[in-house]
N, C-alpha and C. Protein backbone atom coordinates (compact mmCIF):
# COMPACT_ATOMS: atom_id res chain seq x y z
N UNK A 1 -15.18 1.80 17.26
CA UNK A 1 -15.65 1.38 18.56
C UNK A 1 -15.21 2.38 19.63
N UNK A 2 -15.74 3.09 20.34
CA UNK A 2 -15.61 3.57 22.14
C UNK A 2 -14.76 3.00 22.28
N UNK A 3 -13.50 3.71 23.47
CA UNK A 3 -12.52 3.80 23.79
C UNK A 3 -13.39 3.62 25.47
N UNK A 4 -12.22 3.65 26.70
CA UNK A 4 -12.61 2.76 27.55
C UNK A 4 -13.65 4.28 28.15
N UNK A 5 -13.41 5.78 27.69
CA UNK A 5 -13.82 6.73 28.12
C UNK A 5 -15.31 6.56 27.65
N UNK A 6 -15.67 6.08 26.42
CA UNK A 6 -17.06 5.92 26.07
C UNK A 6 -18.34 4.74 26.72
N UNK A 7 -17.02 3.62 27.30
CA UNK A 7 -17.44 2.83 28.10
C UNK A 7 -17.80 3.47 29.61
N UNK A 8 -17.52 3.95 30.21
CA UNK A 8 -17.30 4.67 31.36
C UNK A 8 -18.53 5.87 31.17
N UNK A 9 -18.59 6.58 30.33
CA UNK A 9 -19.71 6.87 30.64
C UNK A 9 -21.18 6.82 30.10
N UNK A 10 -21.30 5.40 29.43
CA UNK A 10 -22.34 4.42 29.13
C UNK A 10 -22.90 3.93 30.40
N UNK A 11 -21.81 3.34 31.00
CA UNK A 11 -22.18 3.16 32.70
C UNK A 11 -22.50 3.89 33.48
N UNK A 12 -22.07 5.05 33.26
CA UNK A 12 -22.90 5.96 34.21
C UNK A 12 -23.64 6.50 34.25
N UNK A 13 -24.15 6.95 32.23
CA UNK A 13 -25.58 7.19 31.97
C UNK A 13 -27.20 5.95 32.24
N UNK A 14 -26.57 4.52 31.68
CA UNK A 14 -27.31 3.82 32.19
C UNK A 14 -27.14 3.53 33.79
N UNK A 15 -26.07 3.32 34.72
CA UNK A 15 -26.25 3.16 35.86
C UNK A 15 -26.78 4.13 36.52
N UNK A 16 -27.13 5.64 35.94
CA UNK A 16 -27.75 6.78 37.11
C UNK A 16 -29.28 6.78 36.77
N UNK A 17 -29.57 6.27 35.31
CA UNK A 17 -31.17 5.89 34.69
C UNK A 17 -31.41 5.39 35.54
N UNK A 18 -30.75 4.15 35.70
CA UNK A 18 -31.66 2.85 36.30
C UNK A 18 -32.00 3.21 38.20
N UNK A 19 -30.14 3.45 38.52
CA UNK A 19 -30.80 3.71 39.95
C UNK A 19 -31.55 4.77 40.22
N UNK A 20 -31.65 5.87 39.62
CA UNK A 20 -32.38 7.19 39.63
C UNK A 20 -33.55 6.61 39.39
N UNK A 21 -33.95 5.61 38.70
CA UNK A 21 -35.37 5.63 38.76
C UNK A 21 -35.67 4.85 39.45
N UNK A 22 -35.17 3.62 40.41
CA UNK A 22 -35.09 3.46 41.41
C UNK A 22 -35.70 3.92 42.31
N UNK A 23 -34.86 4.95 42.72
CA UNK A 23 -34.57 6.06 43.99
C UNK A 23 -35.79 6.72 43.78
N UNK A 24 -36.23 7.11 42.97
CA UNK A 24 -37.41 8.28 42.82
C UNK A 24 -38.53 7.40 42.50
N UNK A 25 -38.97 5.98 42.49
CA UNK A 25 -40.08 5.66 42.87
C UNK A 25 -39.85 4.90 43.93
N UNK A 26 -38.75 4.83 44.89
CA UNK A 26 -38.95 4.45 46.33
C UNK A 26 -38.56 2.97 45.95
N UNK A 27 -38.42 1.84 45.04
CA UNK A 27 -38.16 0.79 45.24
C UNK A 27 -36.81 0.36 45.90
N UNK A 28 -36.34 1.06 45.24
CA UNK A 28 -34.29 0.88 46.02
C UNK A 28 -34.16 2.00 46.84
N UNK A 29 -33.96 2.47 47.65
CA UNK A 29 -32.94 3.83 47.95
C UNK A 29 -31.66 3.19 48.80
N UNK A 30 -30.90 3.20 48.07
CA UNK A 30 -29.68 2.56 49.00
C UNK A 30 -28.71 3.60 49.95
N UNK A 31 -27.92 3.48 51.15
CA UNK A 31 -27.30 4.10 51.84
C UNK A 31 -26.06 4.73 50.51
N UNK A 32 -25.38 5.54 51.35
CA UNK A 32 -24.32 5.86 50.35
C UNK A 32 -22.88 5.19 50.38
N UNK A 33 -23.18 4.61 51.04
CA UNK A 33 -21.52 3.31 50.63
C UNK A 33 -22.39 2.42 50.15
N UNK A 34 -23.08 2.32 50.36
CA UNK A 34 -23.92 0.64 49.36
C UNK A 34 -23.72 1.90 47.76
N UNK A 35 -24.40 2.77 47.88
CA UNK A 35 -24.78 3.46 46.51
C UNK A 35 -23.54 3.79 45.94
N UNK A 36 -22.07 3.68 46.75
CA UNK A 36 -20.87 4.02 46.03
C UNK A 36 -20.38 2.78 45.37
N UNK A 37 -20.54 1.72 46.36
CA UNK A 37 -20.17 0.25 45.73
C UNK A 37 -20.78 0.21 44.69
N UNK A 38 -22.16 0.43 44.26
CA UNK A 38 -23.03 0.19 43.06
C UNK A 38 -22.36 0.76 42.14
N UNK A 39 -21.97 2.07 42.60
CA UNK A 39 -21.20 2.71 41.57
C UNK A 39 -19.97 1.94 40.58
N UNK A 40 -19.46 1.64 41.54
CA UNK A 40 -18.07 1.14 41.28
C UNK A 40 -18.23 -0.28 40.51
N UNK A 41 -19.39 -1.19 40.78
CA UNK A 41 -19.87 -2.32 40.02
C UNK A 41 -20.28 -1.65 38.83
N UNK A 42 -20.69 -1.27 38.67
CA UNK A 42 -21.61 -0.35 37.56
C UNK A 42 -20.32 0.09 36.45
N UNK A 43 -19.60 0.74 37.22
CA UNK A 43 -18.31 1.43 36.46
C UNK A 43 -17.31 -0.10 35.64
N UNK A 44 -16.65 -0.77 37.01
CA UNK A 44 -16.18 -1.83 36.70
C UNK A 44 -16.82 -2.97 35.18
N UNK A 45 -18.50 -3.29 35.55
CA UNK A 45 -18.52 -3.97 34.67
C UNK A 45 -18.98 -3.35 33.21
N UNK A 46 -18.99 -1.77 33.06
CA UNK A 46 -18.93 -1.56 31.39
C UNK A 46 -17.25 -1.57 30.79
N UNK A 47 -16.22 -2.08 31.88
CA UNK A 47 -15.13 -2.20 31.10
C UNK A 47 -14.78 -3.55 30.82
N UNK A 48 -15.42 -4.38 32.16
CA UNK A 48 -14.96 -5.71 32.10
C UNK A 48 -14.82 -6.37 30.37
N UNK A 49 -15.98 -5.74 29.74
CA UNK A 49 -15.57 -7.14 28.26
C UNK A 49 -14.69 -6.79 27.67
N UNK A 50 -13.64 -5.68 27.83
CA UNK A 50 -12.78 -5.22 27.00
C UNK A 50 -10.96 -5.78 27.59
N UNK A 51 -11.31 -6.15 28.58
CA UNK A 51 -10.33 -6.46 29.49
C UNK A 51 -9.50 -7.71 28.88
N UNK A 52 -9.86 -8.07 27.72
CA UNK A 52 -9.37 -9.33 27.16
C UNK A 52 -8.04 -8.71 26.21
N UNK A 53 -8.00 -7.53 26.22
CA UNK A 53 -7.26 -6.92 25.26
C UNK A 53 -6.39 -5.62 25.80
N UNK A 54 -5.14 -5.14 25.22
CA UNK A 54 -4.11 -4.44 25.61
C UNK A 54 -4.77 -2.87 25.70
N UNK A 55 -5.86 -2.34 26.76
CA UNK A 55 -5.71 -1.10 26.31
C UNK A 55 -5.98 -0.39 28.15
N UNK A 56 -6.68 0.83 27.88
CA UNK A 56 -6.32 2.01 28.94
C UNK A 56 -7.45 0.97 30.05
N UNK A 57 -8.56 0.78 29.66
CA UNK A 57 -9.69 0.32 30.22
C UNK A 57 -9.00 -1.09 30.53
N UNK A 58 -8.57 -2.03 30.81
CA UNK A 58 -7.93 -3.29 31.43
C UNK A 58 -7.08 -2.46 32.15
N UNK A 59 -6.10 -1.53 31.90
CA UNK A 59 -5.16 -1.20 32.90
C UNK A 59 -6.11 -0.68 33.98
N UNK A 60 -7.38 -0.26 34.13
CA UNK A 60 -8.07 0.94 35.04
C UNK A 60 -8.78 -0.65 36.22
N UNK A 61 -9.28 -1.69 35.19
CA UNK A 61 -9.87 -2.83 35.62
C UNK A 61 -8.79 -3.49 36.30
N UNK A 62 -7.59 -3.76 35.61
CA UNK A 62 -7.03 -4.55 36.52
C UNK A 62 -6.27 -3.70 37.42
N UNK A 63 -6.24 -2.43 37.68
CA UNK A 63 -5.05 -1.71 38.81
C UNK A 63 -6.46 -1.80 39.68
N UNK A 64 -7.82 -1.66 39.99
CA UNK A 64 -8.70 -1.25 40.95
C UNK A 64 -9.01 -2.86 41.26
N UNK A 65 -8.40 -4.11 40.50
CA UNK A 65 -8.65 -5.38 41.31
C UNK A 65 -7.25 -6.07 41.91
N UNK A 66 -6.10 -4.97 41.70
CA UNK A 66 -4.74 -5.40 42.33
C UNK A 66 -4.89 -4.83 43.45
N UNK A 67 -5.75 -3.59 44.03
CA UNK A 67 -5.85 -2.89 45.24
C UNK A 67 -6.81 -3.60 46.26
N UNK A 68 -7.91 -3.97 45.57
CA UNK A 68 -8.83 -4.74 45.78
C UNK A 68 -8.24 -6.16 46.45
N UNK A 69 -7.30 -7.00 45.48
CA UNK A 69 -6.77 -7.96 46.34
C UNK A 69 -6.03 -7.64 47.47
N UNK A 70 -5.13 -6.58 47.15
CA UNK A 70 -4.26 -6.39 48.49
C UNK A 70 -4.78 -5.86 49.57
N UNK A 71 -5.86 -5.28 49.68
CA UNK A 71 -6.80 -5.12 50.69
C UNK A 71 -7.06 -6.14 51.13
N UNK A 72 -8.04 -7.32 50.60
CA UNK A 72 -8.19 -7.92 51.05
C UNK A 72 -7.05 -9.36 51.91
N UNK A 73 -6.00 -9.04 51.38
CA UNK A 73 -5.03 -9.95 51.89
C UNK A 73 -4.71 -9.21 53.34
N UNK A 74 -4.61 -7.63 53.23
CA UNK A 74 -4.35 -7.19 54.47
C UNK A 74 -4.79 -7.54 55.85
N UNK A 75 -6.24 -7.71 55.12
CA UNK A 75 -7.38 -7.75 55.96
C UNK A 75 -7.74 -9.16 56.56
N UNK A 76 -6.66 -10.11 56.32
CA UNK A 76 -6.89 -11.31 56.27
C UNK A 76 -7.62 -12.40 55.70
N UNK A 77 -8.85 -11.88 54.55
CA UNK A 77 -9.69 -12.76 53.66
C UNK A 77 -9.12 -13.76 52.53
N UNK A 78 -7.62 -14.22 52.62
CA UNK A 78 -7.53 -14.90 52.17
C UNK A 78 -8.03 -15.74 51.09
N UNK A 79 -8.84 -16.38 51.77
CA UNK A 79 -10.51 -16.82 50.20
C UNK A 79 -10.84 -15.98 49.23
N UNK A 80 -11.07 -14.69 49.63
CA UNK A 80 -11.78 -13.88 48.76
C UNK A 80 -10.55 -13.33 47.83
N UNK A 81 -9.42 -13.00 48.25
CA UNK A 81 -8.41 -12.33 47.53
C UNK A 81 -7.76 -13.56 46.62
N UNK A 82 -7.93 -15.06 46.90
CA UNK A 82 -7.24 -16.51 46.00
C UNK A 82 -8.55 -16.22 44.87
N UNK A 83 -9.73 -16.04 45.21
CA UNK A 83 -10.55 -16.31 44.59
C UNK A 83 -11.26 -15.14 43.35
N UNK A 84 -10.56 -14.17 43.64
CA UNK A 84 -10.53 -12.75 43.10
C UNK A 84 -9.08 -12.87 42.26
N UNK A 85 -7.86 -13.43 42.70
CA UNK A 85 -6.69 -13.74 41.76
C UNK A 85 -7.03 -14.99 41.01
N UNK A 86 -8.08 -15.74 41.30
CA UNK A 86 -8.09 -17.37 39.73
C UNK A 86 -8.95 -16.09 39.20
N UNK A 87 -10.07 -15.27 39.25
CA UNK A 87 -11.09 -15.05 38.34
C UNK A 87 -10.63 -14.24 37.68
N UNK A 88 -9.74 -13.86 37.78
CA UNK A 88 -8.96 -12.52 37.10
C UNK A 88 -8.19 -12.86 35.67
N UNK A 89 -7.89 -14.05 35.37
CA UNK A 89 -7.51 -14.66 34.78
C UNK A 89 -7.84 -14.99 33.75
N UNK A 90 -9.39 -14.96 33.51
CA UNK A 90 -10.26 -15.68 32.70
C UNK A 90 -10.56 -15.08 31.51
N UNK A 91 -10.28 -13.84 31.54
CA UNK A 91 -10.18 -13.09 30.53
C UNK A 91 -9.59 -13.51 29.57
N UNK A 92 -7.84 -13.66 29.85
CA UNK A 92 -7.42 -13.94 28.54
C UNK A 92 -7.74 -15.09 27.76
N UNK A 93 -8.53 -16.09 28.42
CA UNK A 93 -8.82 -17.43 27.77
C UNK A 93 -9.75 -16.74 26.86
N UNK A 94 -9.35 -17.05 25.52
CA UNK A 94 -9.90 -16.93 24.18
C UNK A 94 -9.71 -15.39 23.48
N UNK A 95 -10.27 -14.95 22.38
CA UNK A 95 -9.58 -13.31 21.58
C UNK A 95 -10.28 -12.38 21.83
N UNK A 96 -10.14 -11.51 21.47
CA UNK A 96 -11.00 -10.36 22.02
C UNK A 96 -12.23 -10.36 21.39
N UNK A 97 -13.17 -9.86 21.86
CA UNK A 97 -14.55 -9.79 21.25
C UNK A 97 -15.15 -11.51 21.41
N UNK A 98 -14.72 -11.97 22.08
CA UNK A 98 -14.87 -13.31 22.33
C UNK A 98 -16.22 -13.73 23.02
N UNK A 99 -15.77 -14.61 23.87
CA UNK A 99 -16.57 -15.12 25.69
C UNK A 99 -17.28 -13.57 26.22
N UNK A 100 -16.39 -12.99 25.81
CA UNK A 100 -16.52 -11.75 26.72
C UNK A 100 -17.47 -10.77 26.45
N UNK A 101 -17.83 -10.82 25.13
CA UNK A 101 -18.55 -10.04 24.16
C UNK A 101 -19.92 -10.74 24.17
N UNK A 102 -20.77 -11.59 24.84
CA UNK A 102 -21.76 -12.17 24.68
C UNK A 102 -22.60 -12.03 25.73
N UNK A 103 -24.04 -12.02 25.48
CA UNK A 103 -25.12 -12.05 26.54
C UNK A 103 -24.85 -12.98 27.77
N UNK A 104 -24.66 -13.95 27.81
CA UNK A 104 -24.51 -15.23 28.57
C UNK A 104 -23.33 -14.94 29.49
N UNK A 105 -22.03 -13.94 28.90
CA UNK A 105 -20.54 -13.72 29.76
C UNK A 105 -21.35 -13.00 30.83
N UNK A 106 -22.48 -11.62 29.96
CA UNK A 106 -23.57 -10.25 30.97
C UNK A 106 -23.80 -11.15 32.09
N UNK A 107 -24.41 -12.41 32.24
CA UNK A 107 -24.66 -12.78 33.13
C UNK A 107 -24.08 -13.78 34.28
N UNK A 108 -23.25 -14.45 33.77
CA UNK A 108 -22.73 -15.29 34.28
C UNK A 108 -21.13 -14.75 35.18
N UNK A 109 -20.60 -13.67 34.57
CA UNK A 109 -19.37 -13.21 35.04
C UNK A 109 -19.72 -12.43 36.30
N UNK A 110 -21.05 -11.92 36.70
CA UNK A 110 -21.13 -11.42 38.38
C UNK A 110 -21.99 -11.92 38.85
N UNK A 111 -22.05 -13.54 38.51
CA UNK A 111 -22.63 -13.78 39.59
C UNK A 111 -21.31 -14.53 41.07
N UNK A 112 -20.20 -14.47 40.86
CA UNK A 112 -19.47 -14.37 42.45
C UNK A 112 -20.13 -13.75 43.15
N UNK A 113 -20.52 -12.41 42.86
CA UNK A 113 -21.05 -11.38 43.34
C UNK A 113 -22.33 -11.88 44.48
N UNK A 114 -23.11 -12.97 44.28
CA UNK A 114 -23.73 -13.30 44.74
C UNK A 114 -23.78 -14.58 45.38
N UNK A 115 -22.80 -15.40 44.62
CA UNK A 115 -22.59 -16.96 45.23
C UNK A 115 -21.92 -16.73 45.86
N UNK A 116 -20.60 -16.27 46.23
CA UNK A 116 -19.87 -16.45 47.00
C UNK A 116 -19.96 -15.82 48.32
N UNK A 117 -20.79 -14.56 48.00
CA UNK A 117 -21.09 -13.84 49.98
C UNK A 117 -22.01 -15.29 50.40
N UNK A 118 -23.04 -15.49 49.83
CA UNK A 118 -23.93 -16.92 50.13
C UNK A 118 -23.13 -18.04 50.40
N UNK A 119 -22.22 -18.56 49.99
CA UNK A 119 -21.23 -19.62 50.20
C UNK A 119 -20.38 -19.15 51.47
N UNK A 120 -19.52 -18.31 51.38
CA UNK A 120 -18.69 -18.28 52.42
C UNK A 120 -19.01 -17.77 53.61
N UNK A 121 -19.96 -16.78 53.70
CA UNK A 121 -20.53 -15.98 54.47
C UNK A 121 -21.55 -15.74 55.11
N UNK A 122 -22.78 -16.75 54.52
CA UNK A 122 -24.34 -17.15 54.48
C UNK A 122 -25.09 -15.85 53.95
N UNK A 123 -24.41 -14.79 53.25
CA UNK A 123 -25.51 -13.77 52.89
C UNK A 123 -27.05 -14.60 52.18
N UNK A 124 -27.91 -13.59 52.28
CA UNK A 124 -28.81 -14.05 51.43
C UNK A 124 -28.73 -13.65 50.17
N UNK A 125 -29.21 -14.68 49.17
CA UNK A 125 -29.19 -13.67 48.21
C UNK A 125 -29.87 -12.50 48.05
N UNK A 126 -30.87 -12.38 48.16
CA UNK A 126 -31.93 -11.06 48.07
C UNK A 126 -30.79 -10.15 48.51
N UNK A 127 -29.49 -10.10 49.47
CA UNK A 127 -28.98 -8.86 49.77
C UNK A 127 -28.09 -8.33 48.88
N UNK A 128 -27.72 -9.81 48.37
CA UNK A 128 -26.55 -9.17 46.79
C UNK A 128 -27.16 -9.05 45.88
N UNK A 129 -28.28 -9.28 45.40
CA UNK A 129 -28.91 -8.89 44.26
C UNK A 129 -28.31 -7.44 43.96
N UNK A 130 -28.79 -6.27 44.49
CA UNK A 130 -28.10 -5.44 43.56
C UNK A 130 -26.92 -5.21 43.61
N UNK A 131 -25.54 -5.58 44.10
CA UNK A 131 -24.71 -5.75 43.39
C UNK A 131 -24.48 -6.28 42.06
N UNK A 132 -25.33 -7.71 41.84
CA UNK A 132 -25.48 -8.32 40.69
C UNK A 132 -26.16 -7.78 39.76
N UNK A 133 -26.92 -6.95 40.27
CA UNK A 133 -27.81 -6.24 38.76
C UNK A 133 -26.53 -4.99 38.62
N UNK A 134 -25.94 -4.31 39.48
CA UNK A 134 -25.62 -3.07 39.19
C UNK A 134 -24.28 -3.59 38.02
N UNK A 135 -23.55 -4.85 38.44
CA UNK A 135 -22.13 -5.20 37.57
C UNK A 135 -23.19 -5.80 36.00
N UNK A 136 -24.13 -6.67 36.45
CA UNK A 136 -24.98 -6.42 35.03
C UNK A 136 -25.39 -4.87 34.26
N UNK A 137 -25.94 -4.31 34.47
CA UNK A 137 -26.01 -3.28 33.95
C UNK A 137 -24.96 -2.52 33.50
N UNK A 138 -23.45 -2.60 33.77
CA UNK A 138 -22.49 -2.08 33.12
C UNK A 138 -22.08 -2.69 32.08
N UNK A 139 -22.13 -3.74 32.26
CA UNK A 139 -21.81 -5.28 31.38
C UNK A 139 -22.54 -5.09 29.61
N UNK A 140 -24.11 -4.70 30.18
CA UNK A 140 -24.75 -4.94 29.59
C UNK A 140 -24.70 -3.34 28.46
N UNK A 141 -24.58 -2.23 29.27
CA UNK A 141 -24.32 -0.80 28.40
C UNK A 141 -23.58 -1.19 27.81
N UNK A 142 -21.94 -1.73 28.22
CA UNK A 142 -20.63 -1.94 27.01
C UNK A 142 -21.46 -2.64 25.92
N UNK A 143 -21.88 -3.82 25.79
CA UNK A 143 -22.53 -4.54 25.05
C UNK A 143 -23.12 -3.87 23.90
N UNK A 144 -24.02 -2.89 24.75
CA UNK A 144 -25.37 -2.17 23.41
C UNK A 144 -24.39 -1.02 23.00
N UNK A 145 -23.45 -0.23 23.50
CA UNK A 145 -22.49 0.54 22.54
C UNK A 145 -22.06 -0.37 21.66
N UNK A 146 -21.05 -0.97 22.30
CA UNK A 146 -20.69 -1.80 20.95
C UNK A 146 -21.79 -2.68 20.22
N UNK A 147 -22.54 -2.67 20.67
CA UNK A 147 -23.57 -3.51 19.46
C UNK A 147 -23.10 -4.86 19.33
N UNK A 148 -22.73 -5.37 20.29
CA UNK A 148 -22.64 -7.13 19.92
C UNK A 148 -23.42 -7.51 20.68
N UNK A 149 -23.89 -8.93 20.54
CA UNK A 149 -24.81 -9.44 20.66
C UNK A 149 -24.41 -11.20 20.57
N UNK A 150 -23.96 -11.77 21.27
CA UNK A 150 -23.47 -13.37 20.72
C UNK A 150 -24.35 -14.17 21.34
C-alpha cells in the first residue's frame, strides 16, 4: 500500500485534473485563496482515511488541524474550534481500514464542510459545495489507490 507520500500526490494529480478542467472550460475559476483552500481540502482529505492509524500522514493531518484549532480559538470561534476538537476524534472509533476505508465515510466525513457554515453562519450551500467536492475528491483518490471499496 502507498505511504502518506503516494497519498499526497494522488490528490494532487486528481485534484489539478478535476480543477484544471474546471478552470479551462470556464465552469469554476476560483480566486486564489478560495483555489488554495481547495488545495488544502483536496490534500487533507487523500490522507484523512489513513488517520485511524500510527503513521507520517495522521501526524501531517492532525498537526495542520491542531493549528487550525488554535487559530480558531485565537480568533474567538469557539464553536468551530469545540466542533473541529469532537470531530477529530472519530477516527479512532473502530481499526484501520475500517469506517474510514468506505464509500459512504467519501461522503459523509465533509459534509461539516457544508452544514455547518449553513448552520452557524447562514452560508448557502451552493457556496460550500466546492469545498465539499474538493475534500471528496481527495477522499475519494486515497480510496482508488488503495483499491477499497466497502
Amino acid at each position: 500500500m502507498p505511504g502518506y507520500k503516494g497519498h499526497l500526490v494522488g490528490g494532487v494529480l486528481t485534484g489539478g485534473a478535476v480543477l484544471g478542467g474546471l478552470f479551462w472550460t470556464g465552469t469554476y475559476v476560483p480566486e486564489m485563496p478560495q483555489l488554495a483552500v481547495l488545495g488544502a481540502l483536496v490534500l487533507l482529505g487523500s490522507l484523512f482515511p489513513d488517520v485511524d492509524t500510527d503513521s507520517k500522514g495522521q501526524h501531517i493531518f492532525y498537526l495542520t488541524l491542531a493549528v487550525l484549532d488554535f487559530a480558531l480559538i485565537v480568533q474567538g470561534y469557539y464553536k468551530w474550534a469545540a466542533v473541529l476538537g469532537f470531530a477529530a476524534m472519530f477516527p479512532a472509533i473502530g481499526p484501520h481500514r475500517g469506517w474510514t476505508h468506505t464509500w459512504w465515510a467519501m461522503l459523509a466525513v465533509p459534509l461539516p464542510l457544508v452544514l455547518l457554515p449553513v448552520w452557524l453562519y447562514g452560508a448557502t450551500p451552493r457556496a460550500m459545495a466546492p469545498f465539499y467536492g474538493a475534500a471528496v475528491l481527495g477522499y475519494f483518490s486515497h480510496l482508488m489507490i488503495d483499491r477499497k471499496w466497502s
